[in-house]
N, C-alpha and C. Protein backbone atom coordinates (compact mmCIF):
# COMPACT_ATOMS: atom_id res chain seq x y z
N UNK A 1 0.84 -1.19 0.00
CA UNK A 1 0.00 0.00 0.00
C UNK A 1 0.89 1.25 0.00
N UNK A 2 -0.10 1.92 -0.79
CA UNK A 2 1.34 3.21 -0.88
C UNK A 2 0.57 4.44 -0.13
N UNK A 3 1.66 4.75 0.42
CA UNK A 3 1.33 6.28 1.66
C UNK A 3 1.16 7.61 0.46
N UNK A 4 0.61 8.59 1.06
CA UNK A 4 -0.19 9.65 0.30
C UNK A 4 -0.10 10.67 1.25
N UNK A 5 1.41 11.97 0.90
CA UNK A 5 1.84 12.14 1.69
C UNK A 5 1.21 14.11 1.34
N UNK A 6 0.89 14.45 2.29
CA UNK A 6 0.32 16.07 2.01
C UNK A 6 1.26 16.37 2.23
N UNK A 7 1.61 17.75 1.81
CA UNK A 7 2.80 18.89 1.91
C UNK A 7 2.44 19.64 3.29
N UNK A 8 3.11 19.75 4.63
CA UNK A 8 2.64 20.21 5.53
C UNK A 8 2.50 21.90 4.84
N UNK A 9 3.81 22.06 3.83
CA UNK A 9 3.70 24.39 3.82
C UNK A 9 3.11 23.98 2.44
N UNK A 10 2.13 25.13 2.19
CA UNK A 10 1.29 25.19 1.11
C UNK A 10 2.42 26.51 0.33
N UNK A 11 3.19 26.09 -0.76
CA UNK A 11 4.07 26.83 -1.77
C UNK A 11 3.20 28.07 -1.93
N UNK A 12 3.64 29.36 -2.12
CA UNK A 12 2.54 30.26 -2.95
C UNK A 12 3.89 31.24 -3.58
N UNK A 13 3.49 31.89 -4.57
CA UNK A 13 4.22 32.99 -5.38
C UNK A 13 4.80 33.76 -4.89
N UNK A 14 6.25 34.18 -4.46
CA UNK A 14 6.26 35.04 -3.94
C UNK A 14 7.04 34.98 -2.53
N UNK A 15 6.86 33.67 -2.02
CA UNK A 15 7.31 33.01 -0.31
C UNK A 15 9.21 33.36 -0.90
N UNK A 16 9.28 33.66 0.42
CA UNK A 16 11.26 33.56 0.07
C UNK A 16 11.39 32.86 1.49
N UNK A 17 12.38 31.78 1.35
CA UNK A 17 12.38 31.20 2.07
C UNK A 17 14.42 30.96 2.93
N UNK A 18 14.87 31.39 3.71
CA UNK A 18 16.15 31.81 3.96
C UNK A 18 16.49 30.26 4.76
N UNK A 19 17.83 29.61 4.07
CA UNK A 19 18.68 28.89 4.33
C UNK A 19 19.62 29.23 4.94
N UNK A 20 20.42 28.22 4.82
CA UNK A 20 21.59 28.53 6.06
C UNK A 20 22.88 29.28 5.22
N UNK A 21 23.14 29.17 4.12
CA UNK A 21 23.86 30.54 3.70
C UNK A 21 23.35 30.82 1.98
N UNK A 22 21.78 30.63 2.32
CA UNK A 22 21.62 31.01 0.61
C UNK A 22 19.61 31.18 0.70
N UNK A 23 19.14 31.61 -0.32
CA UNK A 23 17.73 31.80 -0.26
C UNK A 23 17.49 31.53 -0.98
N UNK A 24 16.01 31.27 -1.19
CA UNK A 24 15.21 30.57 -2.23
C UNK A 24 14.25 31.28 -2.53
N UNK A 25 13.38 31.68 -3.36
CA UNK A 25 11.98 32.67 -3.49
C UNK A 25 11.56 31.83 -4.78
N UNK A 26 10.27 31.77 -4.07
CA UNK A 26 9.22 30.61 -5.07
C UNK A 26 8.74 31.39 -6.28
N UNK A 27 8.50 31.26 -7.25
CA UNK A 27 7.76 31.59 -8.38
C UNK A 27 6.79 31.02 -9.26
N UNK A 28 6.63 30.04 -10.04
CA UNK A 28 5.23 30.02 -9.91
C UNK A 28 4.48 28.57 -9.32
N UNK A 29 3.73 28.53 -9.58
CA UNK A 29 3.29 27.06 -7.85
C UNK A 29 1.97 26.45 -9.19
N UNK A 30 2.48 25.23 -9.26
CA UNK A 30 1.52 24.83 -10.09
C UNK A 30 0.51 23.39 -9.75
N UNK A 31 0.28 22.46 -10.00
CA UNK A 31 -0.51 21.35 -9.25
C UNK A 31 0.45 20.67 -8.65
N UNK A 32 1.57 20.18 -9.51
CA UNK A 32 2.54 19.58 -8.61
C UNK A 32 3.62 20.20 -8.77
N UNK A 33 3.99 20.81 -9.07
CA UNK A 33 5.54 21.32 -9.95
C UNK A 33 5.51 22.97 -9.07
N UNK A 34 6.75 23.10 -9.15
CA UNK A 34 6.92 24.50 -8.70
C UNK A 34 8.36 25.12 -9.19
N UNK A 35 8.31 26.47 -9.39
CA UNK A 35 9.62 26.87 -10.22
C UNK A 35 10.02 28.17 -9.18
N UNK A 36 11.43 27.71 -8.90
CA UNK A 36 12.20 28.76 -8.09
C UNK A 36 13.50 29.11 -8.18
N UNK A 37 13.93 30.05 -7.79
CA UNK A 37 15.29 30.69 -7.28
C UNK A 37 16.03 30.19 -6.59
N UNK A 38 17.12 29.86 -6.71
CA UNK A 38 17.97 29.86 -5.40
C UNK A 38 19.27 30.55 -5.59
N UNK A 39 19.21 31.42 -4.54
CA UNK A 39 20.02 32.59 -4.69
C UNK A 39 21.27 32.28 -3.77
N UNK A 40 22.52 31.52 -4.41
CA UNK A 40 23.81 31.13 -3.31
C UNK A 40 24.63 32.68 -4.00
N UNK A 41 24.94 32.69 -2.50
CA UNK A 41 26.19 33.66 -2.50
C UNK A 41 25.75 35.09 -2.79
N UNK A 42 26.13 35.52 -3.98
CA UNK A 42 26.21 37.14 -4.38
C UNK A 42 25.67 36.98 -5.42
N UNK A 43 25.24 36.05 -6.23
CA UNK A 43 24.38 35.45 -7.29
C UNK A 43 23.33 36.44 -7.31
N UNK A 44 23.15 37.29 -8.85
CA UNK A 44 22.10 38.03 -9.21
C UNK A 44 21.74 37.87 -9.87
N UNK A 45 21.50 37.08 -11.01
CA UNK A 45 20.46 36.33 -12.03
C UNK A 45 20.18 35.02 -11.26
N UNK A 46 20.27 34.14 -10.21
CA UNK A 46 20.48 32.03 -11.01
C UNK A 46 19.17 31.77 -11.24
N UNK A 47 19.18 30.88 -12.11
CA UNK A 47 18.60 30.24 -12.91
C UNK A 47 17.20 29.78 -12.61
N UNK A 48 16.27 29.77 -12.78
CA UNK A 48 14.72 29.20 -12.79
C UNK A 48 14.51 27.59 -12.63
N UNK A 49 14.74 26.75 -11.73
CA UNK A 49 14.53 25.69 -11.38
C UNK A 49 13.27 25.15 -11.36
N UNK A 50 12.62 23.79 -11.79
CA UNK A 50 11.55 23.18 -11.88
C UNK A 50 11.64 21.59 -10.60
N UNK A 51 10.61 21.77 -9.67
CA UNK A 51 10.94 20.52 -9.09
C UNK A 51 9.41 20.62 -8.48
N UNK A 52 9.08 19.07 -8.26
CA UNK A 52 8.14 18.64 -7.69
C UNK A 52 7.78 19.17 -6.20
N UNK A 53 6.93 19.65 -5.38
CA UNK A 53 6.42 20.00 -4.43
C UNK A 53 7.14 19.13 -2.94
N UNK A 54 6.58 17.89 -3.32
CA UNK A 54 7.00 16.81 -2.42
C UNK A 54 8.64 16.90 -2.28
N UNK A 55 9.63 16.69 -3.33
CA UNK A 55 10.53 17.02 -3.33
C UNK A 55 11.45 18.59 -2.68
N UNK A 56 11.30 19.46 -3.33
CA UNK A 56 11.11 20.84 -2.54
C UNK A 56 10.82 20.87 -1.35
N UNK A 57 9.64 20.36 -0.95
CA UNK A 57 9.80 20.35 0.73
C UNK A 57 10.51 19.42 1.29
N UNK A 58 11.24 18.17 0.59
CA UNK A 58 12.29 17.43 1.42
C UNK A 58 13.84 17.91 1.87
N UNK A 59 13.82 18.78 0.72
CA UNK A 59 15.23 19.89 0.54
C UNK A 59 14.79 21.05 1.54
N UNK A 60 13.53 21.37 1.71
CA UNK A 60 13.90 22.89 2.78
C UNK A 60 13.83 22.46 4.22
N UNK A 61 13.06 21.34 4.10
CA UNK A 61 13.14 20.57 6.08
C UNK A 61 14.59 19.87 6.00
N UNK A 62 15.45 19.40 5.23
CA UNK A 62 16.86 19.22 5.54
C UNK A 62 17.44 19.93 5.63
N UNK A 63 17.14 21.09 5.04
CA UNK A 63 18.35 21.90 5.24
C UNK A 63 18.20 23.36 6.20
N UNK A 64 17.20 23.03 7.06
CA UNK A 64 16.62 23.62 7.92
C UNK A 64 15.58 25.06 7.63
N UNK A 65 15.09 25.16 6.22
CA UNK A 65 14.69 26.83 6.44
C UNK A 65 13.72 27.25 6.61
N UNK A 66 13.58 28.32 7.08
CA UNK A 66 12.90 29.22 7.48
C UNK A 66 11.99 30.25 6.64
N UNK A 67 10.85 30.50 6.87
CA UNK A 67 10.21 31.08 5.83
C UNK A 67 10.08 32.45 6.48
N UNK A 68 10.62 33.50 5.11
CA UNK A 68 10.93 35.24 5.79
C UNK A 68 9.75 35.63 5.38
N UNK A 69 9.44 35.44 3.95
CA UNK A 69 7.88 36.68 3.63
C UNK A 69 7.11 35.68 3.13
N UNK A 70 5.67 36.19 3.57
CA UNK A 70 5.15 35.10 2.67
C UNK A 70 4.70 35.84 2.14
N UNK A 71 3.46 35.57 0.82
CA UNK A 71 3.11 35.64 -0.53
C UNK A 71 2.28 37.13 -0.16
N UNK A 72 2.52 37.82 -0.57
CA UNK A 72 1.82 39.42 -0.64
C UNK A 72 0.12 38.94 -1.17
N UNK A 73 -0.44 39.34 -0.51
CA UNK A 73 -2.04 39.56 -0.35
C UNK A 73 -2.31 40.09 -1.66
N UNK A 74 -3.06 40.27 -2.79
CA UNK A 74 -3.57 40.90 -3.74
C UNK A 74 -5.20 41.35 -3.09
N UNK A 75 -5.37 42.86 -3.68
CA UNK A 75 -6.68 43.66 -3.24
C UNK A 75 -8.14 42.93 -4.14
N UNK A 76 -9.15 42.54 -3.55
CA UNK A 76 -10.26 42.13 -3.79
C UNK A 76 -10.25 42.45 -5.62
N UNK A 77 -10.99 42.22 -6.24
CA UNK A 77 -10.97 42.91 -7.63
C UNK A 77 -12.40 43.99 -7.78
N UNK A 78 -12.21 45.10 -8.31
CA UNK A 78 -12.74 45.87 -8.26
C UNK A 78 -12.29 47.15 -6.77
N UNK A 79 -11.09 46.82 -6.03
CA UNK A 79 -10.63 47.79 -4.80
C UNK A 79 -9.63 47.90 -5.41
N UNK A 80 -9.27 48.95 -5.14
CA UNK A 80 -7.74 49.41 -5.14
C UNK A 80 -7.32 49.98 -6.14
N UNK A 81 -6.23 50.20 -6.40
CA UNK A 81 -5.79 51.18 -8.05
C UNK A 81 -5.53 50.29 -8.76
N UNK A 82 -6.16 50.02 -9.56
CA UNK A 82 -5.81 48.86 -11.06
C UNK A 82 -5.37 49.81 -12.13
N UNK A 83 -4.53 49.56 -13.44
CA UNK A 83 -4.42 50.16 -14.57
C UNK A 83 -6.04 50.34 -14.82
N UNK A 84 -6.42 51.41 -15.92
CA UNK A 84 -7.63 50.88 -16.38
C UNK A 84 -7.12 51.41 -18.19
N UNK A 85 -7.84 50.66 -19.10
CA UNK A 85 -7.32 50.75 -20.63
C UNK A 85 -7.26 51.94 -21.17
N UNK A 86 -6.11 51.87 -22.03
CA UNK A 86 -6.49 53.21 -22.71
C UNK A 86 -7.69 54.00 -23.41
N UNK A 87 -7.89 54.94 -23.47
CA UNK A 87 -8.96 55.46 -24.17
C UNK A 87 -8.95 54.75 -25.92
N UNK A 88 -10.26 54.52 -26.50
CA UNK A 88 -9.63 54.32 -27.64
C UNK A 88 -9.43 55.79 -28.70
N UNK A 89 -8.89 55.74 -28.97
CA UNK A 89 -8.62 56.91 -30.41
C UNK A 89 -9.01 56.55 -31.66
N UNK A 90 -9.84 57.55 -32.30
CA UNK A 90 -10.61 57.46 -33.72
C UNK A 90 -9.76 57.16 -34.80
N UNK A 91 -10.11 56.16 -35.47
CA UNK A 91 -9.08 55.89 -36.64
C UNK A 91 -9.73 57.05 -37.53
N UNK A 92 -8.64 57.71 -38.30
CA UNK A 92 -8.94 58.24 -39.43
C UNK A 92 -9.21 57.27 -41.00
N UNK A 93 -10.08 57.39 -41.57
CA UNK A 93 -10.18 56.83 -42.42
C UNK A 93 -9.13 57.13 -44.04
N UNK A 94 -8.14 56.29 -44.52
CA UNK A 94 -7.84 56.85 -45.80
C UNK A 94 -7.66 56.86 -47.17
N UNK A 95 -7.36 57.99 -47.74
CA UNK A 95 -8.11 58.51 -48.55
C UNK A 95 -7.89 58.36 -49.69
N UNK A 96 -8.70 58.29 -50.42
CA UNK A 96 -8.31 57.15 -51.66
C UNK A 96 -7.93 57.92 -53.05
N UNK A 97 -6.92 57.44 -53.37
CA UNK A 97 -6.80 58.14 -54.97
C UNK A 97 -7.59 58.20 -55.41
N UNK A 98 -7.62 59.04 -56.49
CA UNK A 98 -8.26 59.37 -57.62
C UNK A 98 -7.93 58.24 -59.15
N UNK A 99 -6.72 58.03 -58.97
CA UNK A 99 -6.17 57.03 -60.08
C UNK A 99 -6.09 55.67 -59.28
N UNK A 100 -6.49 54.99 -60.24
CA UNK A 100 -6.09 53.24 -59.58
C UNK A 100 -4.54 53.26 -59.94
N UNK A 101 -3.96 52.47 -59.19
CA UNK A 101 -2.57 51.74 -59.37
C UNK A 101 -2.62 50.72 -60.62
N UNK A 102 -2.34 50.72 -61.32
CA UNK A 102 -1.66 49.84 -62.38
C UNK A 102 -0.84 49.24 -62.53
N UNK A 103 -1.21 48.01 -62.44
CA UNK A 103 0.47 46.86 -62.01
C UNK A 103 0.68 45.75 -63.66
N UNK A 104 1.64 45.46 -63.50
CA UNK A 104 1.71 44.54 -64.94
C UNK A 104 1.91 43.69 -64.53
């Protein structure tokens, strides 16, 4: 019989999560899969990593970390300052010769 194991931390967008000399910040959290950062050293681009949930949380409970921010709240929809679209602007219509083009 096979065990069916829940993720005790629920991943979300955004979580940075601080190791013992390096950090991690989650990006996007998908059914099982999740893609993140891990930021060793002085490292200012690394790379976009893909790993399973279950996995991911076996790497942050070994290696002891700690979760600094979690996932920023987004405002109800319809509160708060959203972009709203540009106005549209009138196409001018144009204007047609007087002579047709003649092609061979």
């Amino acid at each position: 019989m096979r065990k069916s194991s829940a993720p005790c931390v629920a991943f979300e967008t955004g979580q940075v999560w601080q190791l013992a000399d390096s950090k991690l910040e989650i990006g996007l959290v998908g059914k099982t899969l999740v893609h993140y950062k891990h930021y060793k050293g002085l490292a200012l681009r690394p790379p976009t990593q893909l790993s399973s949930k279950i996995s991911l949380e076996k790497f942050l409970s070994t290696h002891e970390a700690a979760l600094l921010t979690k996932a920023p709240q987004l405002p109800a929809a319809g509160k708060g300052r959203g972009i709203r679209p540009a106005a549209a602007k009138p196409v001018k219509a144009a204007k047609a010769s007087a002579k047709p083009v003649a092609r061979k």
